[in-house]
PDB file of N, CA and C in Angstrom:
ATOM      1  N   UNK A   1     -81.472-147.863  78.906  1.00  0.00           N
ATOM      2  CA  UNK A   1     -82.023-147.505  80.196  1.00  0.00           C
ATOM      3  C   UNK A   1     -81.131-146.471  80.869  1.00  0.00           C
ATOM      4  N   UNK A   2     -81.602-145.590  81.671  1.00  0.00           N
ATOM      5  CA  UNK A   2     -81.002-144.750  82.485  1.00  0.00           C
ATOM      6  C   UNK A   2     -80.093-145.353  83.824  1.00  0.00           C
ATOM      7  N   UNK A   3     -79.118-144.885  83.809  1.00  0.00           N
ATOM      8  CA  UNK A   3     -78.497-145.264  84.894  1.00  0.00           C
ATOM      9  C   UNK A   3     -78.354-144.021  86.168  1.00  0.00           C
ATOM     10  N   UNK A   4     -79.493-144.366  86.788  1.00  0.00           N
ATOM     11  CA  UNK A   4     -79.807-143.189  87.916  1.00  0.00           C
ATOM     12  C   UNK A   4     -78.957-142.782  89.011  1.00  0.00           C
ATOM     13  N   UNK A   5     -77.487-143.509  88.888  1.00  0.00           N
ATOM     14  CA  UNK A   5     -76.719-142.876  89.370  1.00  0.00           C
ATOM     15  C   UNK A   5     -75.690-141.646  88.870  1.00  0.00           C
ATOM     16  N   UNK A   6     -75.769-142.083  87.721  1.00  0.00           N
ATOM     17  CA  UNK A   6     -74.808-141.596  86.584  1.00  0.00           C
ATOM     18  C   UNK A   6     -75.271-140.346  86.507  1.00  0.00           C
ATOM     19  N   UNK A   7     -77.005-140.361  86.768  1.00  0.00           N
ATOM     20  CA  UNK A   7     -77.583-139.103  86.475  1.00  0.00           C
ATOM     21  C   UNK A   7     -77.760-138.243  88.052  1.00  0.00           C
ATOM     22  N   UNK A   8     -77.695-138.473  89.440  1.00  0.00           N
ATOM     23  CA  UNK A   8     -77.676-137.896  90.208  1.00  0.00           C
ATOM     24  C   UNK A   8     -76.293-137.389  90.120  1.00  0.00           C
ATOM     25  N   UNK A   9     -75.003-137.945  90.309  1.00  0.00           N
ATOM     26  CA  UNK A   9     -74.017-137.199  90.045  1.00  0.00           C
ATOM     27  C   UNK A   9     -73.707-136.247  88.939  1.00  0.00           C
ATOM     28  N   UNK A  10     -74.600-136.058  87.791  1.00  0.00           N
ATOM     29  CA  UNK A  10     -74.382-135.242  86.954  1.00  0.00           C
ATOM     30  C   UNK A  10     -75.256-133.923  87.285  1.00  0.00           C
ATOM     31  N   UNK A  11     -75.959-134.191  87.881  1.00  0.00           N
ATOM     32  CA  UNK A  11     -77.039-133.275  88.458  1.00  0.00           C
ATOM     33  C   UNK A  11     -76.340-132.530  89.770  1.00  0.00           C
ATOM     34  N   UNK A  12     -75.806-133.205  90.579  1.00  0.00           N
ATOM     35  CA  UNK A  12     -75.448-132.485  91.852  1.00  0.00           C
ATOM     36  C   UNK A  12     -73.441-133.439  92.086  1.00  0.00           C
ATOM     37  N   UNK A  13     -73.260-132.717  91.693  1.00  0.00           N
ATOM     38  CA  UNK A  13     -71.581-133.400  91.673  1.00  0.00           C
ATOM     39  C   UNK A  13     -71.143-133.212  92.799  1.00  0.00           C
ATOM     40  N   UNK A  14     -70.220-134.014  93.668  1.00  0.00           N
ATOM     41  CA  UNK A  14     -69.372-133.690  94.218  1.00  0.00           C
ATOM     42  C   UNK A  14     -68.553-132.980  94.586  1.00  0.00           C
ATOM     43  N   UNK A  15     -67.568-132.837  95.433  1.00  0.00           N
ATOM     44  CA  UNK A  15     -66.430-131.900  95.679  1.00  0.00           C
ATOM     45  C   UNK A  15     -65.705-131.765  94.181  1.00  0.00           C
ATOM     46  N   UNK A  16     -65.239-130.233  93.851  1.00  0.00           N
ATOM     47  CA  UNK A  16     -64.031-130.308  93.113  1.00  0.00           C
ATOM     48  C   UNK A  16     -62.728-130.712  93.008  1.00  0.00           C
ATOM     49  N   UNK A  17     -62.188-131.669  92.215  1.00  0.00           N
ATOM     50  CA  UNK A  17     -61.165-131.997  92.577  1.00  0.00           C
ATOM     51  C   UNK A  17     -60.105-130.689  92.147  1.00  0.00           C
ATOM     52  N   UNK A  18     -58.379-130.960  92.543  1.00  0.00           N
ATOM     53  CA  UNK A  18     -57.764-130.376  91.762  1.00  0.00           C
ATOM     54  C   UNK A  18     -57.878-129.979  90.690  1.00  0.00           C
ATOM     55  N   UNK A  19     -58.018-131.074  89.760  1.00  0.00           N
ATOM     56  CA  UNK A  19     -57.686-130.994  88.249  1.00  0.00           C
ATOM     57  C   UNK A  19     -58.623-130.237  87.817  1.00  0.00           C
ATOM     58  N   UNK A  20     -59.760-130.439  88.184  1.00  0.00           N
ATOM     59  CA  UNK A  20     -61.167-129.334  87.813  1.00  0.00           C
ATOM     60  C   UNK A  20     -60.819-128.050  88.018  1.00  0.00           C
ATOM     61  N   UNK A  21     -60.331-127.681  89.053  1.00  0.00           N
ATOM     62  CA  UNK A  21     -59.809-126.413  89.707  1.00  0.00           C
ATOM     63  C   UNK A  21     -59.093-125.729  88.924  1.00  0.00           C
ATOM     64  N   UNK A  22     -58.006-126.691  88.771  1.00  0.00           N
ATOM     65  CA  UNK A  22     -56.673-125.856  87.890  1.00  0.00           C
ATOM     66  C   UNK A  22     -57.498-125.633  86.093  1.00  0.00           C
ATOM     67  N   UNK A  23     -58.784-126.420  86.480  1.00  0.00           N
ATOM     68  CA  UNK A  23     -59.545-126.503  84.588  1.00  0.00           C
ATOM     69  C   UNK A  23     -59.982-124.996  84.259  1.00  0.00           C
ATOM     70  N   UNK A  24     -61.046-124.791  85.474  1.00  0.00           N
ATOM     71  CA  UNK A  24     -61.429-123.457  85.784  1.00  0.00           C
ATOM     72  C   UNK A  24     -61.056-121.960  86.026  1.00  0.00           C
ATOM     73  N   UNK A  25     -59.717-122.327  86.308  1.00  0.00           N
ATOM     74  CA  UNK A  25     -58.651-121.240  86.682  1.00  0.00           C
ATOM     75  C   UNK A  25     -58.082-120.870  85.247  1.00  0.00           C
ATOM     76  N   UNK A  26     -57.618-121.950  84.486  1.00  0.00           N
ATOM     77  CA  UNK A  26     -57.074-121.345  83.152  1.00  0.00           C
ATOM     78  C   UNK A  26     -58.331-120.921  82.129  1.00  0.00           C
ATOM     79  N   UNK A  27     -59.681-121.411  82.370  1.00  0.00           N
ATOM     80  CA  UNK A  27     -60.422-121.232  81.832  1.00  0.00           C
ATOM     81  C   UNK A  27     -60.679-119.324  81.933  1.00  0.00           C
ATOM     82  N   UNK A  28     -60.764-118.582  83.540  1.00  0.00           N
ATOM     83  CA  UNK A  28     -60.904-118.009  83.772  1.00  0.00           C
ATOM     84  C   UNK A  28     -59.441-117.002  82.991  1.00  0.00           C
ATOM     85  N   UNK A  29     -58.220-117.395  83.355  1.00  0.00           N
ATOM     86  CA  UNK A  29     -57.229-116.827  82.774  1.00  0.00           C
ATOM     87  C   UNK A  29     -57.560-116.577  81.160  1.00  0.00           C
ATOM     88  N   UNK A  30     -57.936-117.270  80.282  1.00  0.00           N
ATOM     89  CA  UNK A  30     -57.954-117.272  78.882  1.00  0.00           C
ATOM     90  C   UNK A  30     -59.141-116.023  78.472  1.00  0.00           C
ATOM     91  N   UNK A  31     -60.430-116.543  79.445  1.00  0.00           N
ATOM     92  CA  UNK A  31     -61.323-115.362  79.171  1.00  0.00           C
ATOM     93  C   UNK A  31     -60.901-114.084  79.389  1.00  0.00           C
ATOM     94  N   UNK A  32     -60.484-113.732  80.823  1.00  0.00           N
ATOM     95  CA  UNK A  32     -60.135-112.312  80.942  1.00  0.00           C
ATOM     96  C   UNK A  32     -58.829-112.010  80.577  1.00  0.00           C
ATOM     97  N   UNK A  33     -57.762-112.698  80.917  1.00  0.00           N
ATOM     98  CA  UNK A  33     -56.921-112.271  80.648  1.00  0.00           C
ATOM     99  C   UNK A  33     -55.832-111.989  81.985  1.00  0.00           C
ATOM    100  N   UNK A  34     -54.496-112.023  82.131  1.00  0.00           N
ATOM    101  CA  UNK A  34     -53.926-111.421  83.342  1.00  0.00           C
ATOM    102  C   UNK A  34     -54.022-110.376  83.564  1.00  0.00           C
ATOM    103  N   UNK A  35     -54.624-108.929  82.552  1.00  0.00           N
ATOM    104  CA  UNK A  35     -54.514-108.006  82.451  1.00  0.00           C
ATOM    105  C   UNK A  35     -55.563-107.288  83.392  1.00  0.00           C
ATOM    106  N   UNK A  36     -56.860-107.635  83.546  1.00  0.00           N
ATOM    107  CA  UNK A  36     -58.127-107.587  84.250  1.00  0.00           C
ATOM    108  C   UNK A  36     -58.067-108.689  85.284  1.00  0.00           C
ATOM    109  N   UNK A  37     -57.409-109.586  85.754  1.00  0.00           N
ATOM    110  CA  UNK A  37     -57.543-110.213  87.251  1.00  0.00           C
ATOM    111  C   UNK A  37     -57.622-109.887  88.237  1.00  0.00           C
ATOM    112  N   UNK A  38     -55.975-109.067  88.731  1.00  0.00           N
ATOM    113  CA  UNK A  38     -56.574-107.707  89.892  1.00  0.00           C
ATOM    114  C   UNK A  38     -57.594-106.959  89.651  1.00  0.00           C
ATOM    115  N   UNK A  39     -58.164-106.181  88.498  1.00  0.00           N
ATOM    116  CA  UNK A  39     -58.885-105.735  89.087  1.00  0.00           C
ATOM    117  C   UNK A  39     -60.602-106.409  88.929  1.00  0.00           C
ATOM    118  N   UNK A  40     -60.521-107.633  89.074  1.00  0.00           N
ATOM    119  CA  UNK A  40     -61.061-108.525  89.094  1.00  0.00           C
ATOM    120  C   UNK A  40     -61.424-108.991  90.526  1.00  0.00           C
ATOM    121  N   UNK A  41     -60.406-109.567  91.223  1.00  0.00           N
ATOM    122  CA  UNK A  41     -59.746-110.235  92.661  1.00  0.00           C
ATOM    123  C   UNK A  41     -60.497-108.641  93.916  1.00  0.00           C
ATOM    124  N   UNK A  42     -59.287-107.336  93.120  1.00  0.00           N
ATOM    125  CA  UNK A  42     -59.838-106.584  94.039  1.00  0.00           C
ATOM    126  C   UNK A  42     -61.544-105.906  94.002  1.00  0.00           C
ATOM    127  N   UNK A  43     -62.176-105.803  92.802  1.00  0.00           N
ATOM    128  CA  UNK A  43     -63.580-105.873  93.060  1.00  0.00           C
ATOM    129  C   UNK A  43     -64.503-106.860  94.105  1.00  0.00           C
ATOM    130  N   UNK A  44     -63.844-108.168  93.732  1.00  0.00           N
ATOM    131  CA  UNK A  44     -64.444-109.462  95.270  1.00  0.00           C
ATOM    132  C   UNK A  44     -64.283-109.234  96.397  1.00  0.00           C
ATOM    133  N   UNK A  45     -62.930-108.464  96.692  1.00  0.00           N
ATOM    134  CA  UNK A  45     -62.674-108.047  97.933  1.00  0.00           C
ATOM    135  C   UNK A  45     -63.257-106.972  98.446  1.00  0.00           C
ATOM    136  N   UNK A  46     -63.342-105.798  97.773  1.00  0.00           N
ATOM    137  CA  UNK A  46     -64.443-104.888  98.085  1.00  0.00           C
ATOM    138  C   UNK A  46     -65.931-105.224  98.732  1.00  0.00           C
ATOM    139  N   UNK A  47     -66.209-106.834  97.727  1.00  0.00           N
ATOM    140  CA  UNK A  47     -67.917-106.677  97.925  1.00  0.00           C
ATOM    141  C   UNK A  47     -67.792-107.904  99.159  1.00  0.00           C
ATOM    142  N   UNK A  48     -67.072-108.360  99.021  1.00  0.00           N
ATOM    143  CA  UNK A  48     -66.938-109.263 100.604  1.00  0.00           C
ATOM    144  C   UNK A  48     -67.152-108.560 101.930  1.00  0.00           C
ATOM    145  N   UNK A  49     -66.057-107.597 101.744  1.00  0.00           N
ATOM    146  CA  UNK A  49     -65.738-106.557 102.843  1.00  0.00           C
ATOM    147  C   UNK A  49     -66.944-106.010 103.483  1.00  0.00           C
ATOM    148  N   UNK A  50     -67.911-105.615 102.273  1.00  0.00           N
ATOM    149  CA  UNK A  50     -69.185-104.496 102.487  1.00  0.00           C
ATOM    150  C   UNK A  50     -70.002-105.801 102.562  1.00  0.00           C
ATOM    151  N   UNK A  51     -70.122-106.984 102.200  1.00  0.00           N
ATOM    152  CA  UNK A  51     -70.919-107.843 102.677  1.00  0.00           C
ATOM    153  C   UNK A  51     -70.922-108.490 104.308  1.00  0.00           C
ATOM    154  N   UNK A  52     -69.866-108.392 104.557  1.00  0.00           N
ATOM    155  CA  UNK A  52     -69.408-108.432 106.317  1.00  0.00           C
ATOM    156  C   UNK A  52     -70.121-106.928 106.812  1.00  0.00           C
ATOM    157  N   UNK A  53     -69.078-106.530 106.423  1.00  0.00           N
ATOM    158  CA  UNK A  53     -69.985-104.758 107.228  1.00  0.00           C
ATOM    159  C   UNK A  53     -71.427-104.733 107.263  1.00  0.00           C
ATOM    160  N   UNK A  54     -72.284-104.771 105.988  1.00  0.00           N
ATOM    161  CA  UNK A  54     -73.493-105.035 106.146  1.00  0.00           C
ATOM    162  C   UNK A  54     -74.288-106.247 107.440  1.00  0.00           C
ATOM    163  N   UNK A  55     -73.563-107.252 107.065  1.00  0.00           N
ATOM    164  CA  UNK A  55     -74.164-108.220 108.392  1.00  0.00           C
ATOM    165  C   UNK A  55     -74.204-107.861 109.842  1.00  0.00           C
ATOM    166  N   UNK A  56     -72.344-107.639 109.700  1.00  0.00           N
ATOM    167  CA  UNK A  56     -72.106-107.285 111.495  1.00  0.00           C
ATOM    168  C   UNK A  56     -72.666-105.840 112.169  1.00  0.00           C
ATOM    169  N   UNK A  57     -73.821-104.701 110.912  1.00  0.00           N
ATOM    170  CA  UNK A  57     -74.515-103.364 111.459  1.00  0.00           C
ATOM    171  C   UNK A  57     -75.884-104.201 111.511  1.00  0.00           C
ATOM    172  N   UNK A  58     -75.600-105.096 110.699  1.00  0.00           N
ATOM    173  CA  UNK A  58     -77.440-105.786 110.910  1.00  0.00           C
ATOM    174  C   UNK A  58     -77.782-106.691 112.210  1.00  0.00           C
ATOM    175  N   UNK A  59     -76.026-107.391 112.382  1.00  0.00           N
ATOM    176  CA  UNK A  59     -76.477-108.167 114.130  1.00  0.00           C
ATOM    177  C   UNK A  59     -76.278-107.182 115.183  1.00  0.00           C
ATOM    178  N   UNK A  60     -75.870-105.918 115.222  1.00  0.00           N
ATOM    179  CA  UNK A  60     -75.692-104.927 115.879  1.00  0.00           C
ATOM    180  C   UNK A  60     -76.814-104.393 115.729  1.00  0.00           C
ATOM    181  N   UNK A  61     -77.680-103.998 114.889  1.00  0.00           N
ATOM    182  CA  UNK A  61     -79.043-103.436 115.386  1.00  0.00           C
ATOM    183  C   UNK A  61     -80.142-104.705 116.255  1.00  0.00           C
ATOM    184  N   UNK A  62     -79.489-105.507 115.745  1.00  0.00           N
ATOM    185  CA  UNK A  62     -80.553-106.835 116.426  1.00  0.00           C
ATOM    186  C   UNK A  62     -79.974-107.027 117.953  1.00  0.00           C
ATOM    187  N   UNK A  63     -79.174-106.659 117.880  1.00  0.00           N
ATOM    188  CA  UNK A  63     -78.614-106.451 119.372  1.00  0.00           C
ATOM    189  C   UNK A  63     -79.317-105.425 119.896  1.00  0.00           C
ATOM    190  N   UNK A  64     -79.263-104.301 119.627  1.00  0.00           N
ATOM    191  CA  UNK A  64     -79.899-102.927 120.510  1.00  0.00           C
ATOM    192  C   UNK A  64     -81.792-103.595 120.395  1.00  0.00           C
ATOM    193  N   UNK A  65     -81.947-103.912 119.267  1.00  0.00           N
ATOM    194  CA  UNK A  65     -83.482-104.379 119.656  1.00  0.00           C
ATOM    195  C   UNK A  65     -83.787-105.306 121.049  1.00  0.00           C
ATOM    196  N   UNK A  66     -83.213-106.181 121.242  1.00  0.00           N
ATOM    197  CA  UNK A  66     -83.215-106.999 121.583  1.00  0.00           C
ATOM    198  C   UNK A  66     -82.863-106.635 123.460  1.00  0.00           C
ATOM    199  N   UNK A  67     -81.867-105.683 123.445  1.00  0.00           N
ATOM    200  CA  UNK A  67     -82.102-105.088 124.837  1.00  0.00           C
ATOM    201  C   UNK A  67     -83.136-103.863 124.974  1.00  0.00           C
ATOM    202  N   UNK A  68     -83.836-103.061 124.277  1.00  0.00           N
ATOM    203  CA  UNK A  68     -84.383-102.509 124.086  1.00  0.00           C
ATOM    204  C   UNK A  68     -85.953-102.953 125.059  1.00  0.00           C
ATOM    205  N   UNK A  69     -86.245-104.347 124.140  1.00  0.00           N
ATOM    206  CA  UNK A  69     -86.954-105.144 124.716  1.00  0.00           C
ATOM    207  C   UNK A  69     -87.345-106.090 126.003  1.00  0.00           C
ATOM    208  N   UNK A  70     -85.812-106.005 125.981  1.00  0.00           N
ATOM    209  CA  UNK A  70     -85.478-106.777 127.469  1.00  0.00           C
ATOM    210  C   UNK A  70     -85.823-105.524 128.621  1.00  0.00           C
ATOM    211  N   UNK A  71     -85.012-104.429 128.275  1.00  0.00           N
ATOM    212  CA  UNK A  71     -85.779-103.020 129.478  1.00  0.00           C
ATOM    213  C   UNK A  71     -86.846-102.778 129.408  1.00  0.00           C
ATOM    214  N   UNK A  72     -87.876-102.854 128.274  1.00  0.00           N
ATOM    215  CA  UNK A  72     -88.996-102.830 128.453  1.00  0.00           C
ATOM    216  C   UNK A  72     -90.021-104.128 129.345  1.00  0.00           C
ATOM    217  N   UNK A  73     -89.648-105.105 129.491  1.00  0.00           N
ATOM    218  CA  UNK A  73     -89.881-106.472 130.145  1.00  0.00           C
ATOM    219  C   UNK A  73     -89.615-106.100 131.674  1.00  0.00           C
ATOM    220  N   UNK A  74     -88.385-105.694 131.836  1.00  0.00           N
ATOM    221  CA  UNK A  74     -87.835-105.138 133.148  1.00  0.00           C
ATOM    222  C   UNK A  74     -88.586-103.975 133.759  1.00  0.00           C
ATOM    223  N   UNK A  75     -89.066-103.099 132.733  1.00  0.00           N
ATOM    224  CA  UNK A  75     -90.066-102.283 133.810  1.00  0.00           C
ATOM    225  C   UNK A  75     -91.331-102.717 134.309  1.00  0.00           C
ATOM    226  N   UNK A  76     -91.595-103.331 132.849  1.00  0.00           N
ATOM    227  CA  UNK A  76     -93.010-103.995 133.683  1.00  0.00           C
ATOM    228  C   UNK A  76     -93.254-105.127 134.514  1.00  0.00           C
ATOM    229  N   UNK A  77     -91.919-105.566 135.150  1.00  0.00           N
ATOM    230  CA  UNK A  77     -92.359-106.600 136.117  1.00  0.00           C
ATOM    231  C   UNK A  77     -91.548-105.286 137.225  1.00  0.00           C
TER     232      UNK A  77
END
């Protein structure tokens, strides 16, 4: 018989512990290598960066809409 707990935690796990962490990290070390990490690390940082920039021009246009609208409300009352 299935043990339907056994199988929700295998399906949607928990927090990582350490040991998983440090599993993943050498896992990652062995594949690439130390040689390709920076420029590994600094590619993430790039697309983080431009992923912020992108948001904070996108709540900045939602801003100008948004008073845009409000002066238009304001003339017509």
């Amino acid at each position: 018989m299935f043990n339907t707990a056994f199988v929700s935690m295998a399906l949607l796990p928990g927090r990582i512990g350490s040991w998983e962490f440090l599993v993943i990290i050498l896992i990652i070390l062995v594949l690439f290598g130390p040689k390709y990490l920076p420029r590994i690390g600094k590619s993430l940082g790039k697309t983080f960066k431009s992923f912020k920039e992108g948001l904070d021009a996108g709540s900045a246009e939602e801003n100008k809409i948004e008073e845009t609208s409000e002066k238009k409300t304001e003339e017509e009352i």
